[in-house]
Protein backbone atom coordinates (compact mmCIF):
# COMPACT_ATOMS: atom_id res chain seq x y z
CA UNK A 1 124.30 86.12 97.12
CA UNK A 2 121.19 86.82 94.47
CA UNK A 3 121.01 83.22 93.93
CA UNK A 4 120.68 82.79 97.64
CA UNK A 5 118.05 85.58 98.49
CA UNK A 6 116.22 84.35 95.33
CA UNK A 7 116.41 80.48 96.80
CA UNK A 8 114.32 81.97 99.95
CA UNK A 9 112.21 83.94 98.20
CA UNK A 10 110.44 81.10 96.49
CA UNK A 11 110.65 78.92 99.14
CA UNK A 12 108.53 81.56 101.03
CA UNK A 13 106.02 81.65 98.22
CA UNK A 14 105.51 77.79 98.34
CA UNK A 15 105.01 77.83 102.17
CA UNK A 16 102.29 80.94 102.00
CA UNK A 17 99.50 78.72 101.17
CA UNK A 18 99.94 75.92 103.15
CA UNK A 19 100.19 78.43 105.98
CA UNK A 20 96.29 79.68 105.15
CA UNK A 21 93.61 77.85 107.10
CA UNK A 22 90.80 76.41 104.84
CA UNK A 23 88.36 77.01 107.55
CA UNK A 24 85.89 79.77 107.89
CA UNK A 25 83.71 80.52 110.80
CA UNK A 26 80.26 79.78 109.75
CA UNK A 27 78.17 79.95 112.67
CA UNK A 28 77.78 80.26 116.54
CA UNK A 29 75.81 78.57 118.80
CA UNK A 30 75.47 77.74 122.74
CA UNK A 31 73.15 75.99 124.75
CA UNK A 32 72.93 75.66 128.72
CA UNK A 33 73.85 72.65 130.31
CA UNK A 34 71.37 72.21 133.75
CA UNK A 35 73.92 70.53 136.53
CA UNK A 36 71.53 68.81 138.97
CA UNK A 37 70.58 65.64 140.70
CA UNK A 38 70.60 63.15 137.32
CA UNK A 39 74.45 63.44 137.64
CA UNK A 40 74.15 61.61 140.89
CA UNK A 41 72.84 58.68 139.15
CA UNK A 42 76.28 57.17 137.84
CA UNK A 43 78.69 58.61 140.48
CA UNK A 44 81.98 58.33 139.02
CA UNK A 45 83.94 56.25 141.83
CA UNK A 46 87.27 57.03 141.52
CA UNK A 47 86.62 60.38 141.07
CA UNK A 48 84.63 60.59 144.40
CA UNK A 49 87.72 58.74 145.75
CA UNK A 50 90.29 61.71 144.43
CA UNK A 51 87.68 64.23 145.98
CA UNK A 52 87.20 63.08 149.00
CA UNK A 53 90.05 64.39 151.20
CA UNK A 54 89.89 67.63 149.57
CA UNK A 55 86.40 68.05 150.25
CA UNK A 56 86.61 66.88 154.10
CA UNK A 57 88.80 69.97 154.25
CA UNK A 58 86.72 72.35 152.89
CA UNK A 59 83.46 70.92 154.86
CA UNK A 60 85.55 71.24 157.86
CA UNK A 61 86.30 75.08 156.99
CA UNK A 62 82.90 75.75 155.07
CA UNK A 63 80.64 73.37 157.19
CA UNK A 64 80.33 74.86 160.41
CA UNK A 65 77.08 76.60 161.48
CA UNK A 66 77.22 80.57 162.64
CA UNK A 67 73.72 81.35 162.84
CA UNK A 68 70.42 80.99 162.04
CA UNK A 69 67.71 83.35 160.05
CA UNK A 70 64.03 83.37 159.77
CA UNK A 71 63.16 83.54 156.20
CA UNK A 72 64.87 83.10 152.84
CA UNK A 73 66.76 86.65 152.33
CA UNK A 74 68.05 87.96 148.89
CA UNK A 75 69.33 91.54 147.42
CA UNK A 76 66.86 93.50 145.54
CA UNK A 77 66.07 97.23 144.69
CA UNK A 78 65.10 99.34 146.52
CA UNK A 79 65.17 97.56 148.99
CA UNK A 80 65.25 93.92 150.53
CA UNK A 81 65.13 92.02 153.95
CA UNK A 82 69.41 91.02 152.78
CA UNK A 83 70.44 94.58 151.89
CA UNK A 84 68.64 96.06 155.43
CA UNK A 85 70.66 93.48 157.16
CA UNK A 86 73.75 93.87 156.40
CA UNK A 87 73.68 97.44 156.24
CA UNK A 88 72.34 97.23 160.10
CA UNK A 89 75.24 94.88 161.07
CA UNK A 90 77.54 97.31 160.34
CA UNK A 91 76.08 99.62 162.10
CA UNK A 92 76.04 97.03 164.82
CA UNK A 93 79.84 96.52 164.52
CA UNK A 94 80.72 100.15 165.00
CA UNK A 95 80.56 99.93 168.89
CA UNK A 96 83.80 97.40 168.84
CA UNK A 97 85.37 100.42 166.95
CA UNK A 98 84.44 103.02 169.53
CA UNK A 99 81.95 104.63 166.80
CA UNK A 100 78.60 105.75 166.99
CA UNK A 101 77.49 106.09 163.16
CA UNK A 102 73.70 107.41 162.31
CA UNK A 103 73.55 105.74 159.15
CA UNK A 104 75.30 102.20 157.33
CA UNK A 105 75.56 101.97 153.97
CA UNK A 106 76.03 98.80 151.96
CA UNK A 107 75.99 98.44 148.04
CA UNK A 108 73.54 95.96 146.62
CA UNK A 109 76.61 94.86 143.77
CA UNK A 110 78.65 93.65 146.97
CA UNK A 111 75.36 91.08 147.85
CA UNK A 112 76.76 87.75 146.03
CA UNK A 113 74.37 85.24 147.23
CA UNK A 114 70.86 84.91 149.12
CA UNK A 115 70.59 83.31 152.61
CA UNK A 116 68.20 80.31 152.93
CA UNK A 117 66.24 80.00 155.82
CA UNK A 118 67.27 77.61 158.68
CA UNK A 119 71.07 77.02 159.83
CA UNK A 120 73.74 79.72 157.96
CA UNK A 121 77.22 78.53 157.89
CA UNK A 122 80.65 80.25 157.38
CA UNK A 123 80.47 79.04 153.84
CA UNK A 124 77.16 80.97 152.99
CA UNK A 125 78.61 83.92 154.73
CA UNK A 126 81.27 83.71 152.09
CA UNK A 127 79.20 83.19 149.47
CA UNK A 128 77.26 86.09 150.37
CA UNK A 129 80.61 88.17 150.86
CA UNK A 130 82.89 87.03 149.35
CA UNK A 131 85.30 90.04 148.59
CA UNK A 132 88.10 91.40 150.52
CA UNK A 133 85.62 94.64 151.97
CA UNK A 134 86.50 96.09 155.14
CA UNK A 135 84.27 97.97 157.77
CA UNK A 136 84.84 101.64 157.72
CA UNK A 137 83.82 105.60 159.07
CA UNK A 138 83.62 108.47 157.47
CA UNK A 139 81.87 112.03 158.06
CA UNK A 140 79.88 113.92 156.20
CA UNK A 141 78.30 117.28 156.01
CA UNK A 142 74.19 116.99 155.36
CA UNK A 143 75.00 118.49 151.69
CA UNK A 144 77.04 115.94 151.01
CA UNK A 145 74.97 113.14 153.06
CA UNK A 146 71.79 114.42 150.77
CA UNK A 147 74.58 113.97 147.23
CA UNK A 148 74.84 110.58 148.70
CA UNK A 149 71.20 109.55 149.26
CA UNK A 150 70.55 111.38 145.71
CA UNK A 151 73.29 108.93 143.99
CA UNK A 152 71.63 105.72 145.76
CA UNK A 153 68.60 107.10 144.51
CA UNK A 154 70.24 106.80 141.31
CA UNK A 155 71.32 103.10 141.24
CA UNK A 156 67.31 102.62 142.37
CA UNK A 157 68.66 101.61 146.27
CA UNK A 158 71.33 100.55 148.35
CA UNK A 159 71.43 98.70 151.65
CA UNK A 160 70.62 101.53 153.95
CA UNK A 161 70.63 100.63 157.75
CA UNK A 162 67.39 101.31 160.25
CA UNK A 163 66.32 104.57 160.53
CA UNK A 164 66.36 105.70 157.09
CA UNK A 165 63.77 107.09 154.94
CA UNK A 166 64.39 107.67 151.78
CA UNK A 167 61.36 108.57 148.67
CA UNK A 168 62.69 108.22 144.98
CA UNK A 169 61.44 108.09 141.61
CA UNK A 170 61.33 105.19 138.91
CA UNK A 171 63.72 107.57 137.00
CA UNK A 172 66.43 107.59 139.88
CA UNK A 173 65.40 110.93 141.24
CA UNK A 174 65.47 111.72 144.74
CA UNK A 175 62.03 113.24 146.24
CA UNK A 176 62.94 113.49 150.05
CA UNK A 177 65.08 111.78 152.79
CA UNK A 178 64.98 111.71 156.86
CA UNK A 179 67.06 110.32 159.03
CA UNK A 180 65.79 108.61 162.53
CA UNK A 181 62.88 111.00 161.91
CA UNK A 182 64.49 114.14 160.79
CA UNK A 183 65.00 116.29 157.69
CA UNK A 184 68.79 116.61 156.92
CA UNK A 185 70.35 119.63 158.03
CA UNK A 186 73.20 120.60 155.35
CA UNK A 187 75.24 122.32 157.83
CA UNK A 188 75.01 119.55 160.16
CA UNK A 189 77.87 116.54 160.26
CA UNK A 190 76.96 112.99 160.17
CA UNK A 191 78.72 109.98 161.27
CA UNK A 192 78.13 107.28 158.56
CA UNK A 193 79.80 103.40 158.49
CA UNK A 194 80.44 101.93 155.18
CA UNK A 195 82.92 99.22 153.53
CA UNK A 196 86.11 100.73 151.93
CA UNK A 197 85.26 100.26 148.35
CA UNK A 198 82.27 102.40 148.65
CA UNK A 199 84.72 105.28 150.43
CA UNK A 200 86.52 105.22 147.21
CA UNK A 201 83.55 106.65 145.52
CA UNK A 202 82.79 103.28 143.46
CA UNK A 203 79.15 102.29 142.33
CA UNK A 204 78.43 105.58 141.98
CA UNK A 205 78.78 106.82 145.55
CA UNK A 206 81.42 109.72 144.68
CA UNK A 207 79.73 111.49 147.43
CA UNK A 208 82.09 109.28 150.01
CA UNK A 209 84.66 110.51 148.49
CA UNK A 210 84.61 113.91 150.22
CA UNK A 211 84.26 113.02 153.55
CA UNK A 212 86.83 113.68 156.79
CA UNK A 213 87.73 111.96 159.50
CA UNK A 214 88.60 108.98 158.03
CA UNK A 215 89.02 105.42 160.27
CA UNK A 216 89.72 102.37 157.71
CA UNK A 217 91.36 99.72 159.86
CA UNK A 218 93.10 97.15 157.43
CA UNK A 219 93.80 94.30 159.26
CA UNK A 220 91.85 91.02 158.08
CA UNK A 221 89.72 90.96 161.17
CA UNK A 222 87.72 93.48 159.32
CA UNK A 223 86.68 92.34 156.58
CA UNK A 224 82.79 92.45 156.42
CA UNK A 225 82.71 88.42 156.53
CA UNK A 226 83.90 88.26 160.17
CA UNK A 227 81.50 91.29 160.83
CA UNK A 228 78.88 89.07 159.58
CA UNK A 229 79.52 86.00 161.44
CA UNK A 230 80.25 87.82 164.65
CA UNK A 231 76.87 88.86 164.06
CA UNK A 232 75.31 85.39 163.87
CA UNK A 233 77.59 84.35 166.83
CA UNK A 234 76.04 87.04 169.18
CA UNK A 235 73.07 86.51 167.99
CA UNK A 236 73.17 82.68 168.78
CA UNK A 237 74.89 83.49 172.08
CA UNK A 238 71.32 85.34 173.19
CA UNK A 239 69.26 82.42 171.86
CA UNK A 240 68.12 84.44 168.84
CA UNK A 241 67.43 83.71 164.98
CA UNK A 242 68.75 86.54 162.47
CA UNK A 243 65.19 88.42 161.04
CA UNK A 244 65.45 91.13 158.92
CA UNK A 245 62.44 92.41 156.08
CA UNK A 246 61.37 95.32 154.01
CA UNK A 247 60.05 98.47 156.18
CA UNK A 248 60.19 101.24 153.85
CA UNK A 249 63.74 102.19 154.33
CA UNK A 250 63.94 103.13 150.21
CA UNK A 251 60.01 103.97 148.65
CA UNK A 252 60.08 104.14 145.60
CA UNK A 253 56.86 106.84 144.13
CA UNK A 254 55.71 107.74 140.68
């Protein structure tokens, strides 16, 4: 038995070293590689062959046109023609809910992608949102509705929808808000439309997280993608192109 156990013993000590690498990390370095028209040059046949029927599917998904909008739109703090928008659409959607909300909130961290002008299809829509966020309502009392606009003023903005004034400081601090032209009355309740990540309190908006009368439907239909191409649709339907710009919603003051 000891000459046994002795046997694997050195047969472990030969196989240590051959088990050690011989390489040591001596440096890192990356460099960007800019994808762009100079790969057109050389197509690679065959592979444009193997693509092709999977990308006549997805054009025929991806490709066709909801809408139209009249200027290039993208997210930015405090606040931006993109972030306005969709904030207003879902105040725009409440009325297929039976709500009547005062105020839409939309996080500037769900934005994923700017809108170019001209034709918008449903693939930019999903670009734009591309997560699984759902329209919802919640009420809050003015204390907590001024918590709320305090927190945005936090993050430096949110999408805020129409009617909202809100003054904050480069250091996050809120100065004063009004809503559709008034001050906020703390003992007041107000009727706000949001996504259902935000009601969970995320990006900083714990405020949601204290309102009542909760309505969250679940089904798909609700997701804010549909909202948003319903939009467009309408919008189409009455001969219109999508607009939406900066009007002081957010200010932000030294």
């Amino acid at each position: 038995m000891k000459k046994i156990l002795l046997f694997f013993a050195c047969c472990g000590t030969l196989l240590l070293p051959s088990c050690r690498s011989h390489y040591e990390l001596s440096g890192v370095q990356r460099t960007r590689i800019v994808v762009d028209s100079r790969y057109d040059r050389l197509p690679d046949e065959s592979a444009a062959r193997f693509l092709a029927p999977f990308k006549r599917v997805n054009d025929s998904i991806m490709g066709p046109v909801v809408g139209k909008v009249a200027r290039n739109m993208h997210a930015k703090r405090p606040e931006s023609g993109l972030s306005n928008l969709l904030a207003d659409i879902l105040v725009w959607a409440a009325k297929d809910y039976g709500e009547q909300p005062v105020l839409g909130v939309y996080n500037m961290g769900g934005i994923r992608a700017d809108l170019t002008r001209g034709d918008v299809t449903y693939g930019d829509v999903l670009d734009v949102a591309p997560f699984e966020n759902k329209i919802c309502f919640v009420t809050l009392t003015g204390a907590k509705l001024m918590e709320l606009f305090a927190q945005i003023a936090t993050t430096g903005g949110e999408g805020v929808s129409q009617g909202t004034e809100l003054v904050i400081t480069k250091k996050g601090k809120l100065v004063s808000a009004r809503l559709h032209g008034k001050e906020i009355d703390p003992q007041a309740s107000y009727r706000v439309t949001t996504i259902n990540y935000l009601l969970e309190g995320n990006d900083k908006m714990m405020a949601f997280r204290s309102g009542t009368n909760i309505v969250a439907p679940d089904e798909p239909s609700n997701n804010t993608r549909f909202l948003i191409m319903n939009y467009f649709r309408d919008k189409t339907k009455r001969g219109e192109v999508v607009d939406s710009k900066v009007e002081g919603r957010i200010v932000v003051k030294d």
